[in-house]
Each structure stands twice: as structure tokens, then as C-alpha cells.
C-alpha atoms as a PDB file:
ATOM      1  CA  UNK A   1     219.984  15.080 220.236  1.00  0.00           C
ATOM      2  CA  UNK A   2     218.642  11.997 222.048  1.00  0.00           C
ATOM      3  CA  UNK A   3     220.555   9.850 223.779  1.00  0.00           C
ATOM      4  CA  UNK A   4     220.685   6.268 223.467  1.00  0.00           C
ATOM      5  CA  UNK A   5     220.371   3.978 226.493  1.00  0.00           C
ATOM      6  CA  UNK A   6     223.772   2.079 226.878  1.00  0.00           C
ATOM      7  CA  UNK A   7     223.997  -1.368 228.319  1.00  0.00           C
ATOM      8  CA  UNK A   8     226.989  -2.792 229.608  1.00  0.00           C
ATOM      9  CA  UNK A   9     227.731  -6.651 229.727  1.00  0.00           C
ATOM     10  CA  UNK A  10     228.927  -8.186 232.804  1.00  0.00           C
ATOM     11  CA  UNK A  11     232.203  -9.375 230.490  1.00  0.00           C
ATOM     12  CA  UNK A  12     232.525  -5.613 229.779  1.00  0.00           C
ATOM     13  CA  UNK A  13     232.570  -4.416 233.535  1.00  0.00           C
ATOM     14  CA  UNK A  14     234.694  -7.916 234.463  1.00  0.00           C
ATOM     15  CA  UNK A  15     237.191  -6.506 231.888  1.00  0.00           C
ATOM     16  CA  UNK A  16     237.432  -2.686 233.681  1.00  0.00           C
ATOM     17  CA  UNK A  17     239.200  -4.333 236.420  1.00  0.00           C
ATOM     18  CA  UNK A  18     241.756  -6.078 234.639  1.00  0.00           C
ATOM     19  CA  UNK A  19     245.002  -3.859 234.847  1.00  0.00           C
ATOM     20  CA  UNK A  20     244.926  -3.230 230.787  1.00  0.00           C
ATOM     21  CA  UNK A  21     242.104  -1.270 231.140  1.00  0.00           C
ATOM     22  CA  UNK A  22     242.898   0.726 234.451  1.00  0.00           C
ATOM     23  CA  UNK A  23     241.385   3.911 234.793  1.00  0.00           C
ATOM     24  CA  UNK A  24     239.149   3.365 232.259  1.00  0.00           C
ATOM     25  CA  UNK A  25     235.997   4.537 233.893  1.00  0.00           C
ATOM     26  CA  UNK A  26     232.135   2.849 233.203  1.00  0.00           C
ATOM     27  CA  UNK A  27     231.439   6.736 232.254  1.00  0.00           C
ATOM     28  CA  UNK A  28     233.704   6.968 229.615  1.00  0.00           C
ATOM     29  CA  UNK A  29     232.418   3.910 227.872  1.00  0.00           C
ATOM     30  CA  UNK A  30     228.795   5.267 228.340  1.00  0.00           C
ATOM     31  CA  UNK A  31     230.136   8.679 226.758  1.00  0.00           C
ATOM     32  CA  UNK A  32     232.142   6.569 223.478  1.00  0.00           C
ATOM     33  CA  UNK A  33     228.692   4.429 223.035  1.00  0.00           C
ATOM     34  CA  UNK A  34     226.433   6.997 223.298  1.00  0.00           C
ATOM     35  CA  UNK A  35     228.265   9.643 220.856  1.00  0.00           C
ATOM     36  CA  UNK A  36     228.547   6.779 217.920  1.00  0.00           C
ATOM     37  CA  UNK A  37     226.457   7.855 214.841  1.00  0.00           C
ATOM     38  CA  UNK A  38     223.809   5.901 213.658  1.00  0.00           C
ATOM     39  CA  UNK A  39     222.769   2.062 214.164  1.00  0.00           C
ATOM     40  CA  UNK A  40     225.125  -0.830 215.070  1.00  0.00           C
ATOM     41  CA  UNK A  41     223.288  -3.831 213.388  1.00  0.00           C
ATOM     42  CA  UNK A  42     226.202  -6.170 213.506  1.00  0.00           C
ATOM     43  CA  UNK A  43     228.933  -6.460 216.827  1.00  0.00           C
ATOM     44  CA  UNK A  44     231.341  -3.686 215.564  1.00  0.00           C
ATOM     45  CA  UNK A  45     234.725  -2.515 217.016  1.00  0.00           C
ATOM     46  CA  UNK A  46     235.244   1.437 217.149  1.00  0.00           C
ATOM     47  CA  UNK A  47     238.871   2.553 217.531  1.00  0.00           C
ATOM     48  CA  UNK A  48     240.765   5.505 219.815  1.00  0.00           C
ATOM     49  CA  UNK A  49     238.697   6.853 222.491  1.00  0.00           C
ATOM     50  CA  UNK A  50     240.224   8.636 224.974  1.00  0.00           C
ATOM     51  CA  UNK A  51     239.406   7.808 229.061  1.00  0.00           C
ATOM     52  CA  UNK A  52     239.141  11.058 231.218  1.00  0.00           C
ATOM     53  CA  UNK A  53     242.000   9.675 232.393  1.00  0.00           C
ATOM     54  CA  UNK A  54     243.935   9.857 228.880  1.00  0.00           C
ATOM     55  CA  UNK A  55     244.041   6.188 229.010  1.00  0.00           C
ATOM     56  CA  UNK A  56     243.027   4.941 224.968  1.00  0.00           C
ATOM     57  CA  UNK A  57     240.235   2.015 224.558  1.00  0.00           C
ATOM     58  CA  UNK A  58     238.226   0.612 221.925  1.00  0.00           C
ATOM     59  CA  UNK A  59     234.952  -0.544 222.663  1.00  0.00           C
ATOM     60  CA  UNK A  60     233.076  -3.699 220.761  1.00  0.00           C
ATOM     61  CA  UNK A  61     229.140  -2.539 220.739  1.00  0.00           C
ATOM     62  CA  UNK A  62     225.846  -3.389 218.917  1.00  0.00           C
ATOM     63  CA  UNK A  63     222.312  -1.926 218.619  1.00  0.00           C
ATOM     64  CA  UNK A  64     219.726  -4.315 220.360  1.00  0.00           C
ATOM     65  CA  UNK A  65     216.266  -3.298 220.642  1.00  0.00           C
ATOM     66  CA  UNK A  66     216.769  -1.893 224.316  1.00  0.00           C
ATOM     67  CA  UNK A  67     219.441   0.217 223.575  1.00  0.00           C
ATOM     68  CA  UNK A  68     222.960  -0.062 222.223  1.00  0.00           C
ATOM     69  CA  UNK A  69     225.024  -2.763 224.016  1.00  0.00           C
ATOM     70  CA  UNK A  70     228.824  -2.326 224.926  1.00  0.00           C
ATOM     71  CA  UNK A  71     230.240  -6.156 224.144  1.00  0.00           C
ATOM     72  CA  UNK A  72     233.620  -5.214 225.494  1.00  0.00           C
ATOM     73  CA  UNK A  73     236.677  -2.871 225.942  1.00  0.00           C
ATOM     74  CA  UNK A  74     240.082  -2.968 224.954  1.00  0.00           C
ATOM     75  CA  UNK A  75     242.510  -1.216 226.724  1.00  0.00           C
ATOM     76  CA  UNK A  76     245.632  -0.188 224.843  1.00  0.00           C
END
């Protein structure tokens, strides 16, 4: 399996520090990107991934022609 390059906005990594997304780790979002199926041609949201840290997030991501691109994270 090949895996896709993901690219993280600055508004994404701004967001990791906020305190609803502690210990939410820029690994873990490169592991729930990279493990989605298929293309992203549209900004979608994908629900209930699990941090190392058992901490739950959705991430916002889209398929550009560099790779696919993590708009954001939500913490829950």
C-alpha cells in the first residue's frame, strides 16, 4: 500500500495547542489521513479517531494535487 503525503495547515497545528485537542499528537493526524480510503475531492469531515493518547478527534481533510491536506481537527 502507498502512502499518501499528508499536509497539515498552519490552522490545523494552531488548533493542537488549544486545550480541546490536548494530547492529540501531529502523528496521529498523519496516521487518521493517511489510512482514509480513496480520494477526498471535496473538504470532508471523518468522525472517531482515536489519539495514542485515547483522546477522540475528527479531522476535516481534502485531496489536493500534492497530497491529501488535513483542514483541521476537532477535539472531542
Amino acid at each position: 500500500m502507498i502512502q499518501m503525503k499528508v499536509i497539515i495547515t498552519e490552522h490545523a497545528r494552531k488548533r493542537l495547542r488549544d486545550i480541546r485537542q490536548d494530547k492529540i499528537t501531529v502523528a496521529d493526524i498523519v496516521n487518521a489521513a493517511g489510512g482514509l480510503p480513496g480520494r477526498i475531492p471535496t473538504a470532508t469531515r471523518f468522525r472517531g479517531f482515536f489519539a495514542k493518547s485515547g483522546r477522540v478527534f475528527d479531522i476535516v481533510a481534502k485531496d489536493i494535487p500534492g497530497g491529501r491536506l488535513v483542514i483541521t481537527i476537532i477535539g472531542k
